[in-house]
N, C-alpha and C. Protein backbone atom coordinates (compact mmCIF):
# COMPACT_ATOMS: atom_id res chain seq x y z
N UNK A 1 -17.06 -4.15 1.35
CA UNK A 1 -15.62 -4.16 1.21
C UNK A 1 -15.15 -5.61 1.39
N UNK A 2 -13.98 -6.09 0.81
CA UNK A 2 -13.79 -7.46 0.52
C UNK A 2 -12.29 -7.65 0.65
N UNK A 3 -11.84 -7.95 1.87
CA UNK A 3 -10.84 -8.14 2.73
C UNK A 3 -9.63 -9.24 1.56
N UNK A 4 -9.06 -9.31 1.24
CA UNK A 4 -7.97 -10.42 0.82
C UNK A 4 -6.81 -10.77 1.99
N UNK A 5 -6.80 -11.96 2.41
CA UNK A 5 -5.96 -12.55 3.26
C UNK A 5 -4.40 -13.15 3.00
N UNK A 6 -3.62 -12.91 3.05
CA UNK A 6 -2.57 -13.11 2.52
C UNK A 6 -1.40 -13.38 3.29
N UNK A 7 -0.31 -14.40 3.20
CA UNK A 7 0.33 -14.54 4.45
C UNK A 7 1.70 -13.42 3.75
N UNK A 8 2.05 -12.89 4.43
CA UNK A 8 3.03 -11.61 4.23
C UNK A 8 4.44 -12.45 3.42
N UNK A 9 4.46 -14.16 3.71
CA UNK A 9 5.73 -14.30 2.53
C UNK A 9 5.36 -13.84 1.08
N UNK A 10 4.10 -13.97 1.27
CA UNK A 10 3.28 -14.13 -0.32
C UNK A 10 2.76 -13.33 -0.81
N UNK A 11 2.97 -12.21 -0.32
CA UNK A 11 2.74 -10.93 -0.37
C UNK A 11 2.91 -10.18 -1.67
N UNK A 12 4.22 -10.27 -2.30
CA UNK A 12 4.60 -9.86 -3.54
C UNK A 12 4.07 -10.96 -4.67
N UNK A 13 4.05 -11.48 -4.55
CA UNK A 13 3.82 -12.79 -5.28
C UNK A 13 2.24 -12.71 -5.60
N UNK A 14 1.53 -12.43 -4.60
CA UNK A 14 0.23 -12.15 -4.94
C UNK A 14 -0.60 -10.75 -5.07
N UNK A 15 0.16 -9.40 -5.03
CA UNK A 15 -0.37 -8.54 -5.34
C UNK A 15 0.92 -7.73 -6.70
N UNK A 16 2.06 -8.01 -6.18
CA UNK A 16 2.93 -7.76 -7.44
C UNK A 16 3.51 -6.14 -7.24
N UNK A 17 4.21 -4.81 -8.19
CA UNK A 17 4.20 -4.06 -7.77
C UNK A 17 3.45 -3.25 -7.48
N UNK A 18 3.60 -1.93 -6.69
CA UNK A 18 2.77 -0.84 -6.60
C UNK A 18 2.83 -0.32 -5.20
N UNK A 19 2.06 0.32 -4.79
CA UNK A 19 2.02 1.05 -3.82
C UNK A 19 1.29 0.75 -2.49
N UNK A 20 1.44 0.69 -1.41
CA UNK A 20 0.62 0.20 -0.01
C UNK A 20 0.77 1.22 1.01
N UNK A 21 -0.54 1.09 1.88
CA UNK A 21 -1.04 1.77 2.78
C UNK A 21 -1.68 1.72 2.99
N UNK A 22 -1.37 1.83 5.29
CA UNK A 22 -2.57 1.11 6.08
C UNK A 22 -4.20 2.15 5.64
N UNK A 23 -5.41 1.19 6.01
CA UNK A 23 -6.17 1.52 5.57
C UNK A 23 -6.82 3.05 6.38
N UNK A 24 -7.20 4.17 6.25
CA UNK A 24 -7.92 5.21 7.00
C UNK A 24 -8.72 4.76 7.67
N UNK A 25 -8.72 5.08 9.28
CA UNK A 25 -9.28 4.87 10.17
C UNK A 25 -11.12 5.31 9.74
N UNK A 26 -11.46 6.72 9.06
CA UNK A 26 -13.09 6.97 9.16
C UNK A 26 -13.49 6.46 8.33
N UNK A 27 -14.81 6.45 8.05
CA UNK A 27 -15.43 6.42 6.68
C UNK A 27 -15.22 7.82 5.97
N UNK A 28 -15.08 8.51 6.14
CA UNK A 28 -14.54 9.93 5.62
C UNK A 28 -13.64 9.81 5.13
N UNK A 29 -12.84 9.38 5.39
CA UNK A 29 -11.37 9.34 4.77
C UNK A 29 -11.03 8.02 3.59
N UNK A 30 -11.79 6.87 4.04
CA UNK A 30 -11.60 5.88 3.03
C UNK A 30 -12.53 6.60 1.78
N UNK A 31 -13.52 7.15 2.43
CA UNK A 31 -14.45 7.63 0.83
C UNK A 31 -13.56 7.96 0.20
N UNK A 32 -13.23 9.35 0.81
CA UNK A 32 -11.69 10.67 0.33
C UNK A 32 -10.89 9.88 -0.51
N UNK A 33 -10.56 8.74 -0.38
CA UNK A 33 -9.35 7.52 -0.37
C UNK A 33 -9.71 7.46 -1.73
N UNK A 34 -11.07 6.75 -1.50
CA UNK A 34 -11.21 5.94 -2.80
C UNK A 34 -12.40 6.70 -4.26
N UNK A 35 -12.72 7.69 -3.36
CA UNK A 35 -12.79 9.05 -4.61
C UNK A 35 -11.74 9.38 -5.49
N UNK A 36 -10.98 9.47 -4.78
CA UNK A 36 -9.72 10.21 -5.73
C UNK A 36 -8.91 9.06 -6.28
N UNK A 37 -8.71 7.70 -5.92
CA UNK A 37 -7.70 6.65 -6.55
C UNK A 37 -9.14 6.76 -7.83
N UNK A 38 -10.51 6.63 -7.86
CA UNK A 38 -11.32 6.90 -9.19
C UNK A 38 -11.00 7.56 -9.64
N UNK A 39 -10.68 9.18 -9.38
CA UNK A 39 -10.33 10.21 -10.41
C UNK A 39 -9.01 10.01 -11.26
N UNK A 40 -8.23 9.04 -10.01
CA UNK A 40 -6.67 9.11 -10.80
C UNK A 40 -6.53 7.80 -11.84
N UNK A 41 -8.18 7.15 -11.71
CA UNK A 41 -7.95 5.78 -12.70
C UNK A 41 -6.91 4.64 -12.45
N UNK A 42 -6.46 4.61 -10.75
CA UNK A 42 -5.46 3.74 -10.46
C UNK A 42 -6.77 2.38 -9.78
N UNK A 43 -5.83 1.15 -9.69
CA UNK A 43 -6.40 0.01 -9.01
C UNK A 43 -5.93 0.16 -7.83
N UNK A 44 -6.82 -0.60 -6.75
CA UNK A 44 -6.77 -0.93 -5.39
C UNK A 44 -6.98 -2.29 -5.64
N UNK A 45 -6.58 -2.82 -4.38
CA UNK A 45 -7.43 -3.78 -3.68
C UNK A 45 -7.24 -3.95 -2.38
N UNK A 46 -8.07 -4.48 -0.83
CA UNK A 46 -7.79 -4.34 0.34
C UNK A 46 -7.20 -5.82 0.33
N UNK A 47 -6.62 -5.26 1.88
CA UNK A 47 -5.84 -6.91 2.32
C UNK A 47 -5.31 -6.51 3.48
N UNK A 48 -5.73 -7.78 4.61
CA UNK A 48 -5.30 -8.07 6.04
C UNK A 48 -4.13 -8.84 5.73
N UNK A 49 -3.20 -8.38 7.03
CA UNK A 49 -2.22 -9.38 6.93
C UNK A 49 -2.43 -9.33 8.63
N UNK A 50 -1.63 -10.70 9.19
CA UNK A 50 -2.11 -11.18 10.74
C UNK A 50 -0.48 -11.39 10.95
N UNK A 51 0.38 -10.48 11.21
CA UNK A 51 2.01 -10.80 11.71
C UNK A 51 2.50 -10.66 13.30
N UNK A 52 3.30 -11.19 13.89
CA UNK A 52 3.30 -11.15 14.96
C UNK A 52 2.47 -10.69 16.00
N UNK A 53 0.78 -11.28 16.26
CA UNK A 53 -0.35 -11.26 16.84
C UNK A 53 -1.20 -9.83 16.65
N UNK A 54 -1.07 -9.20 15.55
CA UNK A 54 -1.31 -7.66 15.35
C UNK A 54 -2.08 -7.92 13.93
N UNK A 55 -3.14 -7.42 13.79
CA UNK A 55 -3.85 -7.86 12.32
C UNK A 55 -3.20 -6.32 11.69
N UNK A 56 -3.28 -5.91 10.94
CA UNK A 56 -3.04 -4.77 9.93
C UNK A 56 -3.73 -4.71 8.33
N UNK A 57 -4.66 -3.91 8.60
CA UNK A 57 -5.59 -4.12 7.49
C UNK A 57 -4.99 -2.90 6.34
N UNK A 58 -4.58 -3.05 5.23
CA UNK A 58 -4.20 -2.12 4.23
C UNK A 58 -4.63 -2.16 3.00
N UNK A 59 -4.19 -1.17 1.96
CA UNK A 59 -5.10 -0.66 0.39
C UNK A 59 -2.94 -1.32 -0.45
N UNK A 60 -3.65 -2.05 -1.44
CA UNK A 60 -2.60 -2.27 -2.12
C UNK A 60 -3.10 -1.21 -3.22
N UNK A 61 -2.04 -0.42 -4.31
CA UNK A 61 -2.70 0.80 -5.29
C UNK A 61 -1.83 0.59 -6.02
N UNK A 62 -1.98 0.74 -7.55
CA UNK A 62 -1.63 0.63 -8.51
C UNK A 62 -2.04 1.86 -9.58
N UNK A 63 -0.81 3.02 -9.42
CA UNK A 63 -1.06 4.42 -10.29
C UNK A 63 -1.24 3.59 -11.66
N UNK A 64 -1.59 4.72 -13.03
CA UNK A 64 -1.17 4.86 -14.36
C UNK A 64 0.18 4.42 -14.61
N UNK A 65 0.59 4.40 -15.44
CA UNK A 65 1.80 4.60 -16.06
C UNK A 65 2.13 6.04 -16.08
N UNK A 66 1.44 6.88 -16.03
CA UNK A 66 1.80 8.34 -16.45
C UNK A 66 1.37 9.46 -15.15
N UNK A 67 0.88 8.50 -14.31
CA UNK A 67 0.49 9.33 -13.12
C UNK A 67 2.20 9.33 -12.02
N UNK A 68 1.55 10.71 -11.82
CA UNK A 68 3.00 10.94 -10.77
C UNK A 68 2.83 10.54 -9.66
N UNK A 69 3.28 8.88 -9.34
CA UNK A 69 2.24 8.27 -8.31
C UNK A 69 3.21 8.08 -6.54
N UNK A 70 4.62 8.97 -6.78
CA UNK A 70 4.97 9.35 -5.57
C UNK A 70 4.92 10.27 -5.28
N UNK A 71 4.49 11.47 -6.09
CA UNK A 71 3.59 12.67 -5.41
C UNK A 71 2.25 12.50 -4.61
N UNK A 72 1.41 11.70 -5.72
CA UNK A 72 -0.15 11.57 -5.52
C UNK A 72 -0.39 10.44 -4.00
N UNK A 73 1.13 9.16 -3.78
CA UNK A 73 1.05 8.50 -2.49
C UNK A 73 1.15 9.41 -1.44
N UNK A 74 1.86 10.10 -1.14
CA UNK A 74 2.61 11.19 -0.61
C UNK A 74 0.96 12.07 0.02
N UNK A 75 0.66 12.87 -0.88
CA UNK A 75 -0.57 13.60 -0.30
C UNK A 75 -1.71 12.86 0.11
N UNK A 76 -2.10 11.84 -0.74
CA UNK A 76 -3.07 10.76 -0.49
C UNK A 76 -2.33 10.16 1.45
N UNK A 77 -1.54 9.86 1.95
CA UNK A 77 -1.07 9.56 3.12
C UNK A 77 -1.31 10.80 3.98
N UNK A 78 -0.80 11.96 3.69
CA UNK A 78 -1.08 12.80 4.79
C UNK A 78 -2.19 13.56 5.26
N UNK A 79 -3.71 13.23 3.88
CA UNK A 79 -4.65 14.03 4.32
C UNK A 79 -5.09 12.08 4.99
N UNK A 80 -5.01 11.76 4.96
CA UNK A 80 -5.66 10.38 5.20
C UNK A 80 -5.28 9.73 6.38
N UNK A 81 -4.14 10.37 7.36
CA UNK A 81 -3.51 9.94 8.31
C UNK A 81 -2.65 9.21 8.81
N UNK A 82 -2.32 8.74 7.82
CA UNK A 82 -1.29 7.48 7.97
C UNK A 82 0.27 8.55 7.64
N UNK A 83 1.00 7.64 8.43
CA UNK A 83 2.57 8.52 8.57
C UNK A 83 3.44 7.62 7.74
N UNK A 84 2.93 6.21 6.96
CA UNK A 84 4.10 5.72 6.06
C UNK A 84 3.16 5.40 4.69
N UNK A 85 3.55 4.95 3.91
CA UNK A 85 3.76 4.12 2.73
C UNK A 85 4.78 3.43 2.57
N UNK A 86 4.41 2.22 1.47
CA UNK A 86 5.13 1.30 1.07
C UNK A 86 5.36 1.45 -0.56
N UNK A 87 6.37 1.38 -1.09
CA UNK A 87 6.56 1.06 -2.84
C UNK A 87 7.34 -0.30 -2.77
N UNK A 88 6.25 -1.00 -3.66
CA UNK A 88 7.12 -2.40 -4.09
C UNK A 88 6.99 -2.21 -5.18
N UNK A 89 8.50 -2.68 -5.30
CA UNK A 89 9.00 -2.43 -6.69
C UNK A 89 9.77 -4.07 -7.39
N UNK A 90 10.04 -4.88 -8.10
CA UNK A 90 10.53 -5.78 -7.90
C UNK A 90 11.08 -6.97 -7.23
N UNK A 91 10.02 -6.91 -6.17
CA UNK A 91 9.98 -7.93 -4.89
C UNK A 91 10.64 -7.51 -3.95
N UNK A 92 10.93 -6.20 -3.90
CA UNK A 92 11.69 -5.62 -3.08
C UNK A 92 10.26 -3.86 -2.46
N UNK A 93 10.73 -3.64 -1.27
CA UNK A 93 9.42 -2.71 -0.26
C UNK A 93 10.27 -1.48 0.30
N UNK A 94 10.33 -0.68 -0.05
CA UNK A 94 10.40 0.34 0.62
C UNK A 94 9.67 1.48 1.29
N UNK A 95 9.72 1.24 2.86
CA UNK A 95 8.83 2.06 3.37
C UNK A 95 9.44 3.74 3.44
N UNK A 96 8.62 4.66 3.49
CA UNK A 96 8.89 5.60 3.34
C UNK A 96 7.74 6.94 4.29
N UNK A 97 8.56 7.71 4.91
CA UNK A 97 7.46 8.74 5.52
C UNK A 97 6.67 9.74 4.50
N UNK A 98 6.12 10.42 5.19
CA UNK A 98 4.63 11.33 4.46
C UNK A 98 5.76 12.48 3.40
N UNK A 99 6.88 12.78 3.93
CA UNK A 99 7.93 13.59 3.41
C UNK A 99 8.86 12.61 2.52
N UNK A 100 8.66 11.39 2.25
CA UNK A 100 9.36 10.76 1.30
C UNK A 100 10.59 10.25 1.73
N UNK A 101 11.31 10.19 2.73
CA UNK A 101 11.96 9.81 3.56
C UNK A 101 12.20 8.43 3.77
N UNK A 102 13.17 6.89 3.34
CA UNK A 102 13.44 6.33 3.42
C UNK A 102 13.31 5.71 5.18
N UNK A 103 12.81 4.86 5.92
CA UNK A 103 12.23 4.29 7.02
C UNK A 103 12.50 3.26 7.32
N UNK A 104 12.80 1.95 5.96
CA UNK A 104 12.85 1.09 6.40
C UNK A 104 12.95 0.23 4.94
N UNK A 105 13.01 -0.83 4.82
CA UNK A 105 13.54 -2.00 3.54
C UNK A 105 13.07 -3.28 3.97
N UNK A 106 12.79 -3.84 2.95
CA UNK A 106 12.53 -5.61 3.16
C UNK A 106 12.75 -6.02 1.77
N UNK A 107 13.40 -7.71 1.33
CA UNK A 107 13.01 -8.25 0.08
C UNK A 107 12.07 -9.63 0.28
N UNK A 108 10.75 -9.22 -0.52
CA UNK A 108 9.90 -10.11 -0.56
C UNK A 108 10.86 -11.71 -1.28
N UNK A 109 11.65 -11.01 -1.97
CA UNK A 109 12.07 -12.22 -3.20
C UNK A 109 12.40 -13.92 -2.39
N UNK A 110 13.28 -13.19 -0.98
CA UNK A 110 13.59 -14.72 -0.42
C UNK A 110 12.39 -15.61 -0.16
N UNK A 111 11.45 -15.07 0.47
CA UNK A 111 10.36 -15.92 0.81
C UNK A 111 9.20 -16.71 -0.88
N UNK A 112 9.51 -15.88 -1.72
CA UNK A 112 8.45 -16.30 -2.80
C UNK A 112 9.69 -17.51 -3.91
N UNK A 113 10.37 -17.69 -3.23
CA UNK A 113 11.56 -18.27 -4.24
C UNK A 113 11.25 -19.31 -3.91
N UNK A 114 10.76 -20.31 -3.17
CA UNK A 114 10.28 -21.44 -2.26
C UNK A 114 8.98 -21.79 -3.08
């Protein structure tokens, strides 16, 4: 597995839109993870970010065009353990709970405008 390091201004800028979530704690579950992002023909890639002294290791994902890919985040999060996701959408992040539930907001745009 092949970690990408990234400082969180640069975040959008270097993975672009799509979908995020912290990585599954087992090997069971990342298999689970990354079985099914194969079946659904979407991209990943991993990436640490190191923010206020806390590393946080996560899966950046990238559905189809035609995949229903806030259903498929949605279940993919709750058998997998994690209680949020992220959708970036235009340099802009919305976190969201396992029920789809709005949590929280950020815009990448100020920091990548520099």
């Amino acid at each position: 597995m092949i970690f990408e390091l990234v400082l969180e201004k640069d975040f959008y800028q270097h993975f672009g839109d799509g979908y995020c979530m912290e990585m599954p704690a087992s090997q069971n579950r990342i298999d689970r993870l990354l079985n099914f992002l194969c079946e659904q023909n979407a991209l990943w890639r991993f990436y640490a970010i190191f923010s206020n002294g806390i590393w946080f290791h996560g899966i950046h994902i990238v559905f189809p065009k035609n995949a229903d890919a806030d259903s498929a985040i949605q279940d993919v999060c709750k058998w997998s353990g994690s209680t949020s996701y992220c959708a970036i959408e235009n340099g802009t992040q919305t976190v969201f709970d396992t029920d789809g539930d709005v949590i929280a907001f950020a815009d990448f745009t100020e920091g990548s405008e520099n």
